[in-house]
N, C-alpha and C. Protein backbone atom coordinates (compact mmCIF):
# COMPACT_ATOMS: atom_id res chain seq x y z
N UNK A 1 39.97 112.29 25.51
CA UNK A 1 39.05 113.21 26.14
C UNK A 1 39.35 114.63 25.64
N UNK A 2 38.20 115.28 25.34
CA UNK A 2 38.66 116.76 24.71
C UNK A 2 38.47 117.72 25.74
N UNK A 3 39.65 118.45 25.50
CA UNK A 3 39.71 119.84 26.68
C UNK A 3 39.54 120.81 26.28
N UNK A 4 38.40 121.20 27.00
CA UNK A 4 37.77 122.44 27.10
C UNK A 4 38.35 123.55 27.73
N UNK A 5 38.19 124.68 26.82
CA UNK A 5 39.35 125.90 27.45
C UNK A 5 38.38 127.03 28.35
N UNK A 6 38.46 128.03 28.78
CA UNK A 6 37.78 128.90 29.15
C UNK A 6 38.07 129.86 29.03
N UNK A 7 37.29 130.79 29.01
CA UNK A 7 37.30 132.31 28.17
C UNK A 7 37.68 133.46 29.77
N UNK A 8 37.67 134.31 29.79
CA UNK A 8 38.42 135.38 30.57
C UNK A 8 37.19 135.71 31.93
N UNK A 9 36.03 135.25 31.45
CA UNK A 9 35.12 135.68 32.55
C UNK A 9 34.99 134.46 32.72
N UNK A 10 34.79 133.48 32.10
CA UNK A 10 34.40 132.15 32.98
C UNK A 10 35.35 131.83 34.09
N UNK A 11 36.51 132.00 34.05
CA UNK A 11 37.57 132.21 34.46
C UNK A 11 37.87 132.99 35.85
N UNK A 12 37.29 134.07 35.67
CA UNK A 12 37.21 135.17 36.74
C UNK A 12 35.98 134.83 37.97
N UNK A 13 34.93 133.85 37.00
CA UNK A 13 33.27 134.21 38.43
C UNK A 13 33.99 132.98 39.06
N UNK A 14 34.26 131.42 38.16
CA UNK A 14 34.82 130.48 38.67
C UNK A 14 35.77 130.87 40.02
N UNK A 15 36.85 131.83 39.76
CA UNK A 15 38.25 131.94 40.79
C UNK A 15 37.60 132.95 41.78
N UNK A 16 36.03 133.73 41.27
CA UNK A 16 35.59 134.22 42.49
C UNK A 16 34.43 133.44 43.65
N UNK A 17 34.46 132.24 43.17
CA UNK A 17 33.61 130.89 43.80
C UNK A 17 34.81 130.47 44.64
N UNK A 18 35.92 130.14 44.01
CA UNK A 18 36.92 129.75 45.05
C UNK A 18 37.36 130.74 46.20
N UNK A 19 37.76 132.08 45.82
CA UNK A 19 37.81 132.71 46.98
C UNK A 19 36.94 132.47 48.01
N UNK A 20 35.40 132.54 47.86
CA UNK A 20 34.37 132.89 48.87
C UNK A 20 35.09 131.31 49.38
N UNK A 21 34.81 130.72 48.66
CA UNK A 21 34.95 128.62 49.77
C UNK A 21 36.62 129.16 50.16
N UNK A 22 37.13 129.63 49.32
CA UNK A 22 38.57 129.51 50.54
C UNK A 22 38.63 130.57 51.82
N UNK A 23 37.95 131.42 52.02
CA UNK A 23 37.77 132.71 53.10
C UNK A 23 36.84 131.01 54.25
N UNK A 24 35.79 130.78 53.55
CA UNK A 24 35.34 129.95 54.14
C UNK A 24 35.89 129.01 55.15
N UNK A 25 36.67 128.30 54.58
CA UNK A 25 37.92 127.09 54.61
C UNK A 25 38.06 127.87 55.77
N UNK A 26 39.19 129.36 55.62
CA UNK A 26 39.85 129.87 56.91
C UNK A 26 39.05 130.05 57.87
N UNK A 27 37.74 130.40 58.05
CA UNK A 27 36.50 130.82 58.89
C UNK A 27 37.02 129.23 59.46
N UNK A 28 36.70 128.37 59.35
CA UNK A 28 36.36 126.90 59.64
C UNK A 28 37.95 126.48 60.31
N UNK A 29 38.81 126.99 60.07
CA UNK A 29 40.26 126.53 60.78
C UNK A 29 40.49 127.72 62.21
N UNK A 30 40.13 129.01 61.36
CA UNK A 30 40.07 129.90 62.83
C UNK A 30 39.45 129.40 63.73
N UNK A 31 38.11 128.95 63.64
CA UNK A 31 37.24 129.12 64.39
C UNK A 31 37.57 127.63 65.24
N UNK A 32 38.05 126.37 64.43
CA UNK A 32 38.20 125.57 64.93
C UNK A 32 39.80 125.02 66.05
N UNK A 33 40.60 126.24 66.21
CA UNK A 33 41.57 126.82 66.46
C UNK A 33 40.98 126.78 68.14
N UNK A 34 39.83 128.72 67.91
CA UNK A 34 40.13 128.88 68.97
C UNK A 34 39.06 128.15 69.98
N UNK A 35 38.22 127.39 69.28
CA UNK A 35 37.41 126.43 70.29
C UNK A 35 38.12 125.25 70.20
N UNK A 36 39.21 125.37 69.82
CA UNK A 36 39.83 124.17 70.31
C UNK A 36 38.90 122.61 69.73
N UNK A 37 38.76 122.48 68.99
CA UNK A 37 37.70 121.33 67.86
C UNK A 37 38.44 121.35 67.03
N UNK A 38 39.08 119.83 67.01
CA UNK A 38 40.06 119.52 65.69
C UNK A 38 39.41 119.29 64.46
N UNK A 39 37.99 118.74 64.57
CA UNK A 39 37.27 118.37 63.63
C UNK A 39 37.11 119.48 62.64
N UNK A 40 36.83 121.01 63.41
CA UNK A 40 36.50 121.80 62.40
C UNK A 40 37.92 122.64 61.89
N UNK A 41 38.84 122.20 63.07
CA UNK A 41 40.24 122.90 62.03
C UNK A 41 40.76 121.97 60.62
N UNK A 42 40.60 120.69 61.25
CA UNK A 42 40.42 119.63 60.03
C UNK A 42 40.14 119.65 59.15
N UNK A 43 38.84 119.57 59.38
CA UNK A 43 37.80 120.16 57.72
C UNK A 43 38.13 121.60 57.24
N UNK A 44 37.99 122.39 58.24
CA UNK A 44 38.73 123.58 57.39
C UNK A 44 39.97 123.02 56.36
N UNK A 45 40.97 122.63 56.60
CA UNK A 45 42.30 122.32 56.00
C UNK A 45 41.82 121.24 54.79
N UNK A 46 41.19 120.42 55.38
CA UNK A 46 40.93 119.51 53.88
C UNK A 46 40.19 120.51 52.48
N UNK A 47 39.24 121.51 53.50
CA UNK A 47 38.41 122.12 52.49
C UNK A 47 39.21 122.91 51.63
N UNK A 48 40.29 123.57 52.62
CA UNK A 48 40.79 124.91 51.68
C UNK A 48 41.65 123.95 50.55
N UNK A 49 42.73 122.70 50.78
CA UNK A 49 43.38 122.02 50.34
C UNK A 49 42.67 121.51 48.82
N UNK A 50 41.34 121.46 49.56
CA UNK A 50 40.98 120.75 47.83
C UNK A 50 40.52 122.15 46.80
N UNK A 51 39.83 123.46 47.51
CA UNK A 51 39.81 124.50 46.69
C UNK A 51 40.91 124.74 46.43
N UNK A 52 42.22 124.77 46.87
CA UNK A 52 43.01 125.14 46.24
C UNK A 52 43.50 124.43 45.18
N UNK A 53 43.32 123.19 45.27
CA UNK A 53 43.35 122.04 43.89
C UNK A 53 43.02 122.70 42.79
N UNK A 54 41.65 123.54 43.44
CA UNK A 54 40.81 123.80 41.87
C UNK A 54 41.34 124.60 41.52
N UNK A 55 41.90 125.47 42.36
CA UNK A 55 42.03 127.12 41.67
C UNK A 55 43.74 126.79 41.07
N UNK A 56 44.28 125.80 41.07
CA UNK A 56 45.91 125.28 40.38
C UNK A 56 44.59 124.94 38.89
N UNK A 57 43.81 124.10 39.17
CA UNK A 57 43.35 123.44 37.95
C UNK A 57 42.76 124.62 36.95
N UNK A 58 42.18 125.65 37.36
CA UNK A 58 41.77 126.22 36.51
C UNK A 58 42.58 127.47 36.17
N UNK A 59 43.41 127.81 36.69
CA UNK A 59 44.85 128.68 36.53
C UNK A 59 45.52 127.86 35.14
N UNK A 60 45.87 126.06 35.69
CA UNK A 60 46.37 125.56 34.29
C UNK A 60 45.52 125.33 33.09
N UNK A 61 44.17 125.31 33.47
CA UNK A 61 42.88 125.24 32.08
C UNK A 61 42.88 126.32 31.53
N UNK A 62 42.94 127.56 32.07
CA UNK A 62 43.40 128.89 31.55
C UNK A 62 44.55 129.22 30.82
N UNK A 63 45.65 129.16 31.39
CA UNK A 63 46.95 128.80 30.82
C UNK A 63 46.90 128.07 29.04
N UNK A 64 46.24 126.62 29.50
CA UNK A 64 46.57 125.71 28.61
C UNK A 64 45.94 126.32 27.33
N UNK A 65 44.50 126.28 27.52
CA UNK A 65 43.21 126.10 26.46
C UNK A 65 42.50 127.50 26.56
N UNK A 66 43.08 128.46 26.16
CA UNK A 66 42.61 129.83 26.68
C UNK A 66 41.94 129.95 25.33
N UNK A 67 40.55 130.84 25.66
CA UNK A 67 39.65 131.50 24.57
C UNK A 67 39.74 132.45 24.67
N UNK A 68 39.65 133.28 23.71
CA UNK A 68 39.53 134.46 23.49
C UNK A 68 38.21 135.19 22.37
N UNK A 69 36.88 135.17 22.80
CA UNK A 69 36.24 134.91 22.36
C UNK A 69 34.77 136.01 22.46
N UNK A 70 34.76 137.75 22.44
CA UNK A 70 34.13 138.40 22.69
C UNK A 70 32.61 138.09 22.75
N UNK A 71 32.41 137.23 21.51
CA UNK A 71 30.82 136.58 21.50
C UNK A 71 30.81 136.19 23.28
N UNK A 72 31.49 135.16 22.78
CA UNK A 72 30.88 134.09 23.80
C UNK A 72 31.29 134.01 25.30
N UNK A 73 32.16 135.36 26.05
CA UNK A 73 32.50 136.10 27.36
C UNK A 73 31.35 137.00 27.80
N UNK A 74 30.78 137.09 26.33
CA UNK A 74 29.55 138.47 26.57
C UNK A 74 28.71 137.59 26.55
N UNK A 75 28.22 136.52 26.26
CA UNK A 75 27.27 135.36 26.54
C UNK A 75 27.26 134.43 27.83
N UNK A 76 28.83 134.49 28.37
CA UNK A 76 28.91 133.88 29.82
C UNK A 76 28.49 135.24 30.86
N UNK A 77 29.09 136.01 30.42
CA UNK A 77 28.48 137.41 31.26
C UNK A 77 26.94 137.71 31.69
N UNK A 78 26.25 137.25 30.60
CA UNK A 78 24.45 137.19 30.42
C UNK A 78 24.12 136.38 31.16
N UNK A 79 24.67 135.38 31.14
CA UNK A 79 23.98 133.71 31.61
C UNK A 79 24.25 133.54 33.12
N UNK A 80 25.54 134.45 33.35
CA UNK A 80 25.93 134.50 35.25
C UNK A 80 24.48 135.66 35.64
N UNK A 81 24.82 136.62 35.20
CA UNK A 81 23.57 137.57 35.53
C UNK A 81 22.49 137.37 35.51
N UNK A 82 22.29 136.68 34.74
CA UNK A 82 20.65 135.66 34.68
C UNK A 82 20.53 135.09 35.52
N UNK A 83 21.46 133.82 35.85
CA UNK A 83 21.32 132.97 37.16
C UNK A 83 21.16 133.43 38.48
N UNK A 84 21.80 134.65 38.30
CA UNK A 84 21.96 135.59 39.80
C UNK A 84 20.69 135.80 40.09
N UNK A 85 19.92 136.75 39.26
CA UNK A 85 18.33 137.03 38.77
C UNK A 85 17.55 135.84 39.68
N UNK A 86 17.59 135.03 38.87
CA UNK A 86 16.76 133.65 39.21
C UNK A 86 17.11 133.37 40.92
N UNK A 87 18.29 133.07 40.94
CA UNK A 87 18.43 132.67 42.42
C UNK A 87 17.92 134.05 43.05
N UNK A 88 18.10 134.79 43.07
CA UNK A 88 17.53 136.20 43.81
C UNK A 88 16.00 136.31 43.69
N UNK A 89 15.35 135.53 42.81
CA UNK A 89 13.99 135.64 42.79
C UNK A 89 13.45 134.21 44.06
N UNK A 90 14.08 133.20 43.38
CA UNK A 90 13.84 132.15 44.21
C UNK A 90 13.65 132.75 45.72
N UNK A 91 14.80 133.34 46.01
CA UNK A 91 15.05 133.36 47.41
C UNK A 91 14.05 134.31 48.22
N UNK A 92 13.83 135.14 47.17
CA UNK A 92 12.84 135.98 47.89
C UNK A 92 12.03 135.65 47.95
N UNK A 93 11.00 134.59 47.22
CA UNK A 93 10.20 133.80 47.35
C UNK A 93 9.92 132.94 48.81
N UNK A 94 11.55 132.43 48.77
CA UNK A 94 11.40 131.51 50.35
C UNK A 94 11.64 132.41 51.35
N UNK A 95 12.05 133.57 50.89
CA UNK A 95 11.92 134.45 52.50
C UNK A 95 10.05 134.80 52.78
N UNK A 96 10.09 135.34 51.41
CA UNK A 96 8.71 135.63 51.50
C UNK A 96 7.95 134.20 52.57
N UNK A 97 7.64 133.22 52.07
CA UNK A 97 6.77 132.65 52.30
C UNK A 97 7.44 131.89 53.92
N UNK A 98 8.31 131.88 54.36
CA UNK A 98 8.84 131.98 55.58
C UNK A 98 8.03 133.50 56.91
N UNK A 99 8.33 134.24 56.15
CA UNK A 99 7.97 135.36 56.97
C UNK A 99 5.99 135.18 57.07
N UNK A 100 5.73 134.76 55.92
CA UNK A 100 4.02 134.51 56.15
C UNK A 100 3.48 133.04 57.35
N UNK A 101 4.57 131.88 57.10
CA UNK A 101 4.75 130.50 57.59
C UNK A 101 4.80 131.72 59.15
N UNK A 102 5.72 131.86 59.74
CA UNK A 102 6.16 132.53 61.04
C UNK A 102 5.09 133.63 61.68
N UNK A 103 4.54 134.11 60.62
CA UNK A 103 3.87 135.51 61.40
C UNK A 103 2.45 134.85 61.05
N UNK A 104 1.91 133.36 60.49
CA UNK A 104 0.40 132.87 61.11
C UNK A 104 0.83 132.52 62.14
N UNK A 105 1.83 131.42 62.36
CA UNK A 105 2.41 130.97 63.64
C UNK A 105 2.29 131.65 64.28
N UNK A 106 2.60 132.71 64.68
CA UNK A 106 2.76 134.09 65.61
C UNK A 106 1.29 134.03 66.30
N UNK A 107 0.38 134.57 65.10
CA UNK A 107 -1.07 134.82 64.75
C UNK A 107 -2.07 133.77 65.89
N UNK A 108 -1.63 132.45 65.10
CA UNK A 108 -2.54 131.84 65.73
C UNK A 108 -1.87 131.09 66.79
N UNK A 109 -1.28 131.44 67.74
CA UNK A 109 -0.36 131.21 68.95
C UNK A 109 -1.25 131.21 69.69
C-alpha cells in the first residue's frame, strides 16, 4: 500500500477539524457530567478517544511522509477556500429558502 504524505496546510485545516470535534467531544462529557447521563459522557469519551487517534495518525503521516511542496500547499489552500465558498453558498440557499418555507407558513396561518 503506498503512503501518502501531506504537505504543511493539509496538515494544519485537517488538525483544525480535529480540534473543533475534540472541543466537541468535551462539550458532550461536560455536559453529560453535569446532567448526570452516562450515555453522553460516554460518547463524549469514545468521541474525543478516537479524534485523538487521528490527530497521533496524522502528527505520524506528517512526521513520516512530509511534503514540502509550494505548488501544491498553494493548490490545497485554493481548493479549502473554494469548498468553504460552496458550502457558504449552499447554506445560504437553505437558509434562504427556509425563511420563505416559514414566513408563507406564517402568511397563510
Amino acid at each position: 500500500m503506498e503512503k501518502k504524505g501531506l504537505t504543511k496546510k493539509q496538515f494544519w485545516i485537517q488538525m483544525a477539524m480535529v480540534i473543533f470535534w475534540e472541543l466537541y467531544a468535551a462539550y458532550w462529557i461536560i455536559e453529560g457530567i453535569v446532567t448526570k447521563s452516562p450515555l453522553k459522557w460516554i460518547a463524549g469519551a469514545v468521541f474525543s478517544l478516537l479524534y485523538l487517534g487521528f490527530a497521533i495518525y496524522l502528527i505520524y503521516q506528517r512526521k513520516r511522509y512530509p511534503i514540502e511542496d509550494a505548488q501544491l500547499d498553494k493548490q490545497v489552500g485554493e481548493n479549502f477556500h473554494t469548498g468553504m465558498k460552496g458550502m457558504g453558498i449552499v447554506l445560504g440557499f437553505i437558509t434562504v429558502a427556509f425563511l420563505i418555507a416559514f414566513g408563507l407558513a406564517a402568511l397563510l396561518k
